[in-house]
C-alpha atoms as a PDB file:
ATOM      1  CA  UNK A   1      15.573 -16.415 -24.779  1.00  0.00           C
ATOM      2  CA  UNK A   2      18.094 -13.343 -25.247  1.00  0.00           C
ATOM      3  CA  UNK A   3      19.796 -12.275 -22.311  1.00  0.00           C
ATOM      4  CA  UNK A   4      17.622  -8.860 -22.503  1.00  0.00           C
ATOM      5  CA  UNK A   5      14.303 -10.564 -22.281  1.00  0.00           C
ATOM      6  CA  UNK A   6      12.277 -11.113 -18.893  1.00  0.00           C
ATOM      7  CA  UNK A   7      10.601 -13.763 -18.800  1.00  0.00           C
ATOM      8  CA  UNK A   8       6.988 -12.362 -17.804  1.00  0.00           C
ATOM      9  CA  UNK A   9       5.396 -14.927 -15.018  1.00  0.00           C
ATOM     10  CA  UNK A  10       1.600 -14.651 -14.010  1.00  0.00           C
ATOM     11  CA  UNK A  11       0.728 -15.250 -10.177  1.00  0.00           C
ATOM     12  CA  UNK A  12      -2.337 -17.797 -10.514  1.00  0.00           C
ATOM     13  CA  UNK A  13      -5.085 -14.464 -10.020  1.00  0.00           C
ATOM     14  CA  UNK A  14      -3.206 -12.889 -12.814  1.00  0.00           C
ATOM     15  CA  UNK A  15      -3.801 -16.182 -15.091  1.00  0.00           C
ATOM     16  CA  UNK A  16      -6.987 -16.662 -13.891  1.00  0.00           C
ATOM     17  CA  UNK A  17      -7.943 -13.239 -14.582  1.00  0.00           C
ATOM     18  CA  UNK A  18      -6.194 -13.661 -17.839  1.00  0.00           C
ATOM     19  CA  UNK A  19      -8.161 -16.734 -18.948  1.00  0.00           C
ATOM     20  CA  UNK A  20     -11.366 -15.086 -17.599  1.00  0.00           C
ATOM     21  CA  UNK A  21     -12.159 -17.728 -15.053  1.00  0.00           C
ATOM     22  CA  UNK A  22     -12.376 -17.787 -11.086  1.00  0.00           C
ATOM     23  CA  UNK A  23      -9.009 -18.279  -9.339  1.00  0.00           C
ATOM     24  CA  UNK A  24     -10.837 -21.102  -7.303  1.00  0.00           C
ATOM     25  CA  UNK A  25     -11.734 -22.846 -10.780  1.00  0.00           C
ATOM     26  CA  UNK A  26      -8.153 -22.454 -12.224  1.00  0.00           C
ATOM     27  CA  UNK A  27      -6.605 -23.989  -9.324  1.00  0.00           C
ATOM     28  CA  UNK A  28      -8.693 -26.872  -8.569  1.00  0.00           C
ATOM     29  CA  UNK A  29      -8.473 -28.166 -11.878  1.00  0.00           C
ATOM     30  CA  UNK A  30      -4.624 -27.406 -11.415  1.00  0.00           C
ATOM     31  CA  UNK A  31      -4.426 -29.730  -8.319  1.00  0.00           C
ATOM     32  CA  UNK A  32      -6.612 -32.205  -9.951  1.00  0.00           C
ATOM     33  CA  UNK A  33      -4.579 -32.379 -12.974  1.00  0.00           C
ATOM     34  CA  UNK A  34      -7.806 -32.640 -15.273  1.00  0.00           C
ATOM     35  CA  UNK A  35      -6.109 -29.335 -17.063  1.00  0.00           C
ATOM     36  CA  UNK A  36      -2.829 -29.315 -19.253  1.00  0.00           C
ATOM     37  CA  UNK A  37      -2.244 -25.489 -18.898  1.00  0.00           C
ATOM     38  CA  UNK A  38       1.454 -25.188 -18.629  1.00  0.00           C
ATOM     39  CA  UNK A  39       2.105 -24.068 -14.991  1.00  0.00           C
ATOM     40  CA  UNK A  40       4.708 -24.653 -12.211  1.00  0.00           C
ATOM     41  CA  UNK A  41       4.176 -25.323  -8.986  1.00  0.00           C
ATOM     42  CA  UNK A  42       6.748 -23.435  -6.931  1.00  0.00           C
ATOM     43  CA  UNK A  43       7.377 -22.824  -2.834  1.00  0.00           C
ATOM     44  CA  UNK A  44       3.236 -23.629  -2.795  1.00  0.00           C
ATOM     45  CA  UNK A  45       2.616 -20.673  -5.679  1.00  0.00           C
ATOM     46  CA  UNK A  46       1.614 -21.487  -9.132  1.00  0.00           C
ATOM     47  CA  UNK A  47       3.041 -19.314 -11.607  1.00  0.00           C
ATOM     48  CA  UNK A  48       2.523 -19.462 -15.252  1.00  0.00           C
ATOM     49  CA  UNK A  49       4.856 -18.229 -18.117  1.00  0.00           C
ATOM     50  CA  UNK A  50       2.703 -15.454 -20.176  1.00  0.00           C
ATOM     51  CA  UNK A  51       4.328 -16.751 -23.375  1.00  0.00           C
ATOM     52  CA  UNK A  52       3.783 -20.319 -22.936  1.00  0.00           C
ATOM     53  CA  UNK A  53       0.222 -19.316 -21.863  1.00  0.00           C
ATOM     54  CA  UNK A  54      -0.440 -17.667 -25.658  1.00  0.00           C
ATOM     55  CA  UNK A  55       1.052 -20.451 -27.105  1.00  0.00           C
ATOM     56  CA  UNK A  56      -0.857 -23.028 -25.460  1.00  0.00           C
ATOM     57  CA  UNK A  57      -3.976 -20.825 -25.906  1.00  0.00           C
ATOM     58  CA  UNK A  58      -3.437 -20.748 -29.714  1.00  0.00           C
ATOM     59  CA  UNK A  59      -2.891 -24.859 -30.123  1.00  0.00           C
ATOM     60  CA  UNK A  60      -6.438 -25.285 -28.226  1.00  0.00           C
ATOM     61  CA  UNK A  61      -8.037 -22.914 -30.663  1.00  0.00           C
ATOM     62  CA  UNK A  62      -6.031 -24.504 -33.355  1.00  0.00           C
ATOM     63  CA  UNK A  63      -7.435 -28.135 -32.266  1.00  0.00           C
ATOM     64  CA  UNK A  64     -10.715 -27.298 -32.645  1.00  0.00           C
ATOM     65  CA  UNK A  65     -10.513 -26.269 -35.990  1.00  0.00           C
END
């Protein structure tokens, strides 16, 4: 990443909002681990890096093609 770029975090009601689901939804199946959506779990707040959010958005559409 170049020194000038932020990296752009969601909160989990951002994501959520984002991926046009409930925030409930989103972070049950993030506690359950039954979803792969890169995330990080940090001081008991899930965040969730915009950019790796596209990018794993894209391979699922990719996969089922």
């Amino acid at each position: 990443m170049d020194s000038n770029q932020k990296l752009r975090l969601l909160t989990l009601k951002e994501a959520a909002e984002y991926l046009r689901m409930h925030k409930g939804s989103l972070y049950r199946l993030l506690e359950s681990g039954k979803i792969d959506i890169p995330a990080i779990k940090l001081g008991g707040k899930w965040l969730f890096n915009l950019d790796s959010l596209n990018q794993y958005l894209m391979m699922k559409e990719q996969d089922r093609n």
